[in-house]
C-alpha atoms as a PDB file:
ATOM      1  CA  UNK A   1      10.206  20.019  -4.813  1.00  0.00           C
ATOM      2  CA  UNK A   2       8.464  16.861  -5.958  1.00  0.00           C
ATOM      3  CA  UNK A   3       4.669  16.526  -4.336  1.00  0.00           C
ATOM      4  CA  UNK A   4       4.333  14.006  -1.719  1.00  0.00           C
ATOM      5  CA  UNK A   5       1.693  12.306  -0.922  1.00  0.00           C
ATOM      6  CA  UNK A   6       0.819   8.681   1.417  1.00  0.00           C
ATOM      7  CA  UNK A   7      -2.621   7.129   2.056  1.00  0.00           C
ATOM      8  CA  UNK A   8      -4.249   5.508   5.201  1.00  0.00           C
ATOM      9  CA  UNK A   9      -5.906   2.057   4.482  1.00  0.00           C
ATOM     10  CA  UNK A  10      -9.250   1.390   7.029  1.00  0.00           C
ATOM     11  CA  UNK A  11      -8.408  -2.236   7.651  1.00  0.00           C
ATOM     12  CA  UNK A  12     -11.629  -2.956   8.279  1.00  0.00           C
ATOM     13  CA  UNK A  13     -13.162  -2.265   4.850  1.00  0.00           C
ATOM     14  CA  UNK A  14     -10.198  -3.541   2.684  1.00  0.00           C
ATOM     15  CA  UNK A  15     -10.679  -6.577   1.426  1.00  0.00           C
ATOM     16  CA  UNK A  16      -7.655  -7.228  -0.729  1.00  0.00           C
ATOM     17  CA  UNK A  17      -8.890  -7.139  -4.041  1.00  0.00           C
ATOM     18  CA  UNK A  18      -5.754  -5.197  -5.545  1.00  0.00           C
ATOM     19  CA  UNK A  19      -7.722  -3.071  -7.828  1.00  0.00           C
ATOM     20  CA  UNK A  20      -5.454   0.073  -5.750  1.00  0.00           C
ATOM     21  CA  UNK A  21      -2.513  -1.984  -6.341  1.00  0.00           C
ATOM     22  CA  UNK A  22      -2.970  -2.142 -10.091  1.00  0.00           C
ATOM     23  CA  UNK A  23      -3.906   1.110 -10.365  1.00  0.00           C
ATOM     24  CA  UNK A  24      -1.400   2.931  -8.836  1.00  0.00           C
ATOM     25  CA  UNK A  25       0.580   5.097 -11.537  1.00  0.00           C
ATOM     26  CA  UNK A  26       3.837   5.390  -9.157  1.00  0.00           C
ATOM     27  CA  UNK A  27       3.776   1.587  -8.291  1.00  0.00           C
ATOM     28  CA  UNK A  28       4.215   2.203  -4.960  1.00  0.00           C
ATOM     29  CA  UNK A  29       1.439  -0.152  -3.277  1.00  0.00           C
ATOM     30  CA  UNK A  30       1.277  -4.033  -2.925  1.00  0.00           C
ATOM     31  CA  UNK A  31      -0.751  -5.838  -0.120  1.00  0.00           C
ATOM     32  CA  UNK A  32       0.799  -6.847   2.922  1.00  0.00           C
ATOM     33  CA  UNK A  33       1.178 -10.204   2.990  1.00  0.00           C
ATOM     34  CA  UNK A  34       2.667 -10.436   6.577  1.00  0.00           C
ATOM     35  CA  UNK A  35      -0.491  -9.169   8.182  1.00  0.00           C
ATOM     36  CA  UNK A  36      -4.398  -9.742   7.983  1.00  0.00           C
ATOM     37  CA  UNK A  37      -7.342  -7.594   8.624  1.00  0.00           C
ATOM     38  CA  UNK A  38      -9.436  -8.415  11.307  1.00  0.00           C
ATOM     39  CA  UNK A  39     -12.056  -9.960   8.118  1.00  0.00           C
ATOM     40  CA  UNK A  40      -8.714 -12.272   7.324  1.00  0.00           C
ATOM     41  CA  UNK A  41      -7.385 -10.222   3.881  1.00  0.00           C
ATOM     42  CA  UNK A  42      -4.299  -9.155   3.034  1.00  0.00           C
ATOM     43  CA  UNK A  43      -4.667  -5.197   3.072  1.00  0.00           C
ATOM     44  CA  UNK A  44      -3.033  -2.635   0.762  1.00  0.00           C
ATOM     45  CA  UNK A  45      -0.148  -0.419   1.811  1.00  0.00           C
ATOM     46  CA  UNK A  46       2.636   2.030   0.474  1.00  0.00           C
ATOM     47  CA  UNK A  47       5.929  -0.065  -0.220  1.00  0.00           C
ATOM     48  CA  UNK A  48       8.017   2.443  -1.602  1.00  0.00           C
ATOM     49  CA  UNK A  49       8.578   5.974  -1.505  1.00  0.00           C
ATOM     50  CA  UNK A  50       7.201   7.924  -4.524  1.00  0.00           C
ATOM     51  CA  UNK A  51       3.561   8.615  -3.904  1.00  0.00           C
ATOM     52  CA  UNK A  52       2.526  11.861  -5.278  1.00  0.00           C
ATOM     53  CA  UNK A  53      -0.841  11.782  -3.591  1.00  0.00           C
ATOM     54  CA  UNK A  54      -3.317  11.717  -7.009  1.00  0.00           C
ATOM     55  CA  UNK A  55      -5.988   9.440  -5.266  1.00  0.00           C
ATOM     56  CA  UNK A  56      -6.396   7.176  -7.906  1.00  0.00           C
ATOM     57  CA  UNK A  57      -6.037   4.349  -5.521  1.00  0.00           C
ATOM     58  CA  UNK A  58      -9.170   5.793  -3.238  1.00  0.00           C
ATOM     59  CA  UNK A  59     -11.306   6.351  -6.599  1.00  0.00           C
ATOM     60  CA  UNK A  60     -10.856   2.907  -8.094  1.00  0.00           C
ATOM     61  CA  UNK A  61     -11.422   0.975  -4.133  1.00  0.00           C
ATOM     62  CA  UNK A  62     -14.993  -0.002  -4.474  1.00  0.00           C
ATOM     63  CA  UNK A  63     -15.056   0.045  -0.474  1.00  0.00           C
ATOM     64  CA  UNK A  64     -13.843   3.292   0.259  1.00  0.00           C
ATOM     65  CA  UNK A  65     -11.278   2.318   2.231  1.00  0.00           C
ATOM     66  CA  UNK A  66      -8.244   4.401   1.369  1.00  0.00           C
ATOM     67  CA  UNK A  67      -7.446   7.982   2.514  1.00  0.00           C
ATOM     68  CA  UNK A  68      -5.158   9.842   0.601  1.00  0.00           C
ATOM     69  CA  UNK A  69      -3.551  12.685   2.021  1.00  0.00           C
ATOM     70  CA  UNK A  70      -1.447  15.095  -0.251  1.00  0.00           C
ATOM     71  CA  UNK A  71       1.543  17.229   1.235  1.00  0.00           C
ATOM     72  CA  UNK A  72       1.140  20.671   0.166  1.00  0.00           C
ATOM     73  CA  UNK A  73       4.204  22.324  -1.161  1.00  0.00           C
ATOM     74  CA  UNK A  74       5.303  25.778   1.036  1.00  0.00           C
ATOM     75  CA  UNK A  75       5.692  28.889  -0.857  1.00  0.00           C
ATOM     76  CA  UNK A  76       8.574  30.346  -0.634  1.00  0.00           C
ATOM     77  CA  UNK A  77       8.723  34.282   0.178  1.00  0.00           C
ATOM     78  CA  UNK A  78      10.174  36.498  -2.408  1.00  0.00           C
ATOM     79  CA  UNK A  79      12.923  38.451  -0.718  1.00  0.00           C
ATOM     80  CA  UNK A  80      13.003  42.182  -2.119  1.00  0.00           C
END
C-alpha cells in the first residue's frame, strides 16, 4: 500500500509565491487560479492524486502556511 499523504494551505499566510509548487517531488500542487485569498493571491493546492505526504512543500514555504498530514499505513495482524 502506497503512503498517502494531502496538505492544508492557511489562506491567510499564502501568498502565492510557488516555491511549494516547484518543489513538490510528486507534482501534485499548482495554485488555484480560480480563487484568491482574502490578501488577493492565488493560493497553493493538491491537483492530483499522488501525494505521499514528505513535507517538502511545508519546509521550503517561507510563511509557514502548509500543513502536511501523512496517512499512516495499518498493520496488518499475522494470523497463526
Amino acid at each position: 500500500m502506497p503512503i498517502r499523504g494531502r496538505i492544508e494551505v492557511n489562506q491567510l499566510h499564502c501568498k502565492g509565491c510557488e516555491l511549494c509548487v516547484m518543489a513538490c517531488p510528486q507534482d501534485v500542487m499548482a495554485l488555484d487560479m480560480e480563487h484568491l485569498t482574502p490578501k488577493g493571491y492565488h493560493p497553493a493546492q493538491l491537483v492530483a492524486e499522488g501525494c505521499t505526504g514528505c513535507a517538502i512543500c511545508a519546509i521550503v514555504c517561507p510563511d509557514a502556511a502548509i500543513t502536511v498530514y501523512r496517512e499512516t499505513p495499518q498493520k496488518t495482524r499475522a494470523t497463526a
